[in-house]
Protein backbone atom coordinates (compact mmCIF):
# COMPACT_ATOMS: atom_id res chain seq x y z
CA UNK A 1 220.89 233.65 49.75
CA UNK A 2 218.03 235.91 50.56
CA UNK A 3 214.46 235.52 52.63
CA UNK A 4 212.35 237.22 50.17
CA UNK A 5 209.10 238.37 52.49
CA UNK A 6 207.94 238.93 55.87
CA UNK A 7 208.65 237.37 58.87
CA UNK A 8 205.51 235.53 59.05
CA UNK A 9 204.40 235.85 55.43
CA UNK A 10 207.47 234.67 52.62
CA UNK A 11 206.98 235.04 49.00
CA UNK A 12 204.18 232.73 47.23
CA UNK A 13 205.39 231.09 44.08
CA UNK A 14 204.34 233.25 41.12
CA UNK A 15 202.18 230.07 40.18
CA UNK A 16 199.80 230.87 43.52
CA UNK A 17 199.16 234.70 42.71
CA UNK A 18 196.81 236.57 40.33
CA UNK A 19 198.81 239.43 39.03
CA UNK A 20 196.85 242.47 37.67
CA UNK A 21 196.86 242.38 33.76
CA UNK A 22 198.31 246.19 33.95
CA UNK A 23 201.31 244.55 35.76
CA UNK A 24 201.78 241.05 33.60
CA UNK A 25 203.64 242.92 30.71
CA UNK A 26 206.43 244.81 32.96
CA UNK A 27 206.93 241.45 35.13
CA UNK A 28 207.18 239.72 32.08
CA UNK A 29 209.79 241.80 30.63
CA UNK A 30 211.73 241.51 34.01
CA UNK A 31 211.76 237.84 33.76
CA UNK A 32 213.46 237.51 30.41
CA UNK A 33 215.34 240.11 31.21
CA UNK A 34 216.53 238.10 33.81
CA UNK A 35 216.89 235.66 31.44
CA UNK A 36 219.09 236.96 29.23
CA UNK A 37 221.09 238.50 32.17
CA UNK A 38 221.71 235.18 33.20
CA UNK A 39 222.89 233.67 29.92
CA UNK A 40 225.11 236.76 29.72
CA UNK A 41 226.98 235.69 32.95
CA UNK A 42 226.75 232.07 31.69
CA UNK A 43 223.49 230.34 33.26
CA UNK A 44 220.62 229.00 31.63
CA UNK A 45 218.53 228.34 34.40
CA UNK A 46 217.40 224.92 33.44
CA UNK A 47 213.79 224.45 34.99
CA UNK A 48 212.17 227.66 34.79
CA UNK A 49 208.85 228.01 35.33
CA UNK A 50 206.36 229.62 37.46
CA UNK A 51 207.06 227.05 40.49
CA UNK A 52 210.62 228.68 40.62
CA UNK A 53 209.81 232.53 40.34
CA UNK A 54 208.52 234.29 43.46
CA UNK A 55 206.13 237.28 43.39
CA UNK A 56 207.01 239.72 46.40
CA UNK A 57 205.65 243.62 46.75
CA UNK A 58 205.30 243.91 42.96
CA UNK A 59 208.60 242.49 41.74
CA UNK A 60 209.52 239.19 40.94
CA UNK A 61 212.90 236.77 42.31
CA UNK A 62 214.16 233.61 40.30
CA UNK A 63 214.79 230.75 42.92
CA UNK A 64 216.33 227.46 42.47
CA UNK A 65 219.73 227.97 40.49
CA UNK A 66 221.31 224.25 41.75
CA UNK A 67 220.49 222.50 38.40
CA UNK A 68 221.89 225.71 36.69
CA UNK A 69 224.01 224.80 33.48
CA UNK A 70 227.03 226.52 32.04
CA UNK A 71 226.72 226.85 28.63
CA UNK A 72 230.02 226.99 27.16
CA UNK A 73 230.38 223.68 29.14
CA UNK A 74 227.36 222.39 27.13
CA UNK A 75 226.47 222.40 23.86
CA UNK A 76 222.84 221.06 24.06
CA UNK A 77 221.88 223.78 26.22
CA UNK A 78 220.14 225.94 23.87
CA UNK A 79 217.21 223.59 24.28
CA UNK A 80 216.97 224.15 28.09
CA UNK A 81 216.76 228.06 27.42
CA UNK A 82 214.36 227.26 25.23
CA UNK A 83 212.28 225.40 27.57
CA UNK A 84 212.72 227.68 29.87
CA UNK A 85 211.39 230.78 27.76
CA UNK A 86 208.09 228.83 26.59
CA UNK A 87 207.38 227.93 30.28
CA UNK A 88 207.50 231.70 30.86
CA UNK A 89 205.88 232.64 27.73
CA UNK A 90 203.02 230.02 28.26
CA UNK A 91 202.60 231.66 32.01
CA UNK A 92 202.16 235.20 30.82
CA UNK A 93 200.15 234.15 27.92
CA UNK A 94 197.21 233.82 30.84
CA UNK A 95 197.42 237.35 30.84
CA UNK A 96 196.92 238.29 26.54
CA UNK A 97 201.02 238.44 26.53
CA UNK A 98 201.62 237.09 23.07
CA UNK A 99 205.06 236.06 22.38
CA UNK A 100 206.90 233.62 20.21
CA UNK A 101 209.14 231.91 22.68
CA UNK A 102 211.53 230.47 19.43
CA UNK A 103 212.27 233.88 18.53
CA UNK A 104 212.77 235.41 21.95
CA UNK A 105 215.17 232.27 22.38
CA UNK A 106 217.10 232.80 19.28
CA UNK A 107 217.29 236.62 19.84
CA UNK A 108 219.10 235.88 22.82
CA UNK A 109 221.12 232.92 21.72
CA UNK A 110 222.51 234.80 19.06
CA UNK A 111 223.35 237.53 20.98
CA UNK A 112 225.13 235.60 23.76
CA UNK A 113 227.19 233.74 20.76
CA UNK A 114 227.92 237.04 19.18
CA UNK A 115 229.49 237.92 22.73
């Protein structure tokens, strides 16, 4: 585990910061890169959403990994990752980030089943 902060000043929740629309896109990218990096080393985070990702000096940290679900262990996890993609998609869509959260999701299922 990590403090992600100051001493006197941690992280806010992504959910409690405006981010500057020339930032959104990059920060986006980083979380489902994260995303996929995460199903690659079999995790699917479970709840993600903006109440779980903190916003520190320009970068972002995913928090929160205890309901995390394996998913050769499961095979109904595709619709967590799912779930988990639109939450970030419908975040960033604030910003004019328009992305199709299905197809993300499938892009990156695939490739995690194609190994």
């Amino acid at each position: 585990m990590e403090y992600i902060g100051d001493i006197n000043d941690p992280a806010p929740l992504l959910r409690e910061v405006t981010l500057e629309k020339q930032e959104a896109q990059s920060l986006f990218d980083c979380v489902i890169r994260n995303i996929a990096l995460s199903l690659a080393c079999d995790r699917i985070h479970g709840d993600l959403s903006e109440y779980y990702i903190l916003h520190w000096s320009g970068t972002l940290s995913i928090i929160d990994f205890a309901q995390a679900v394996d998913p050769r262990q499961n095979p109904a996890v595709y619709a967590l990752l799912l779930r988990d993609i639109e939450r970030v998609c419908r975040y960033f869509a604030r910003y004019g980030i328009r992305t199709n959260a299905n197809s993300l999701a499938s892009e990156m299922w695939e490739r995690y089943q194609g190994g």
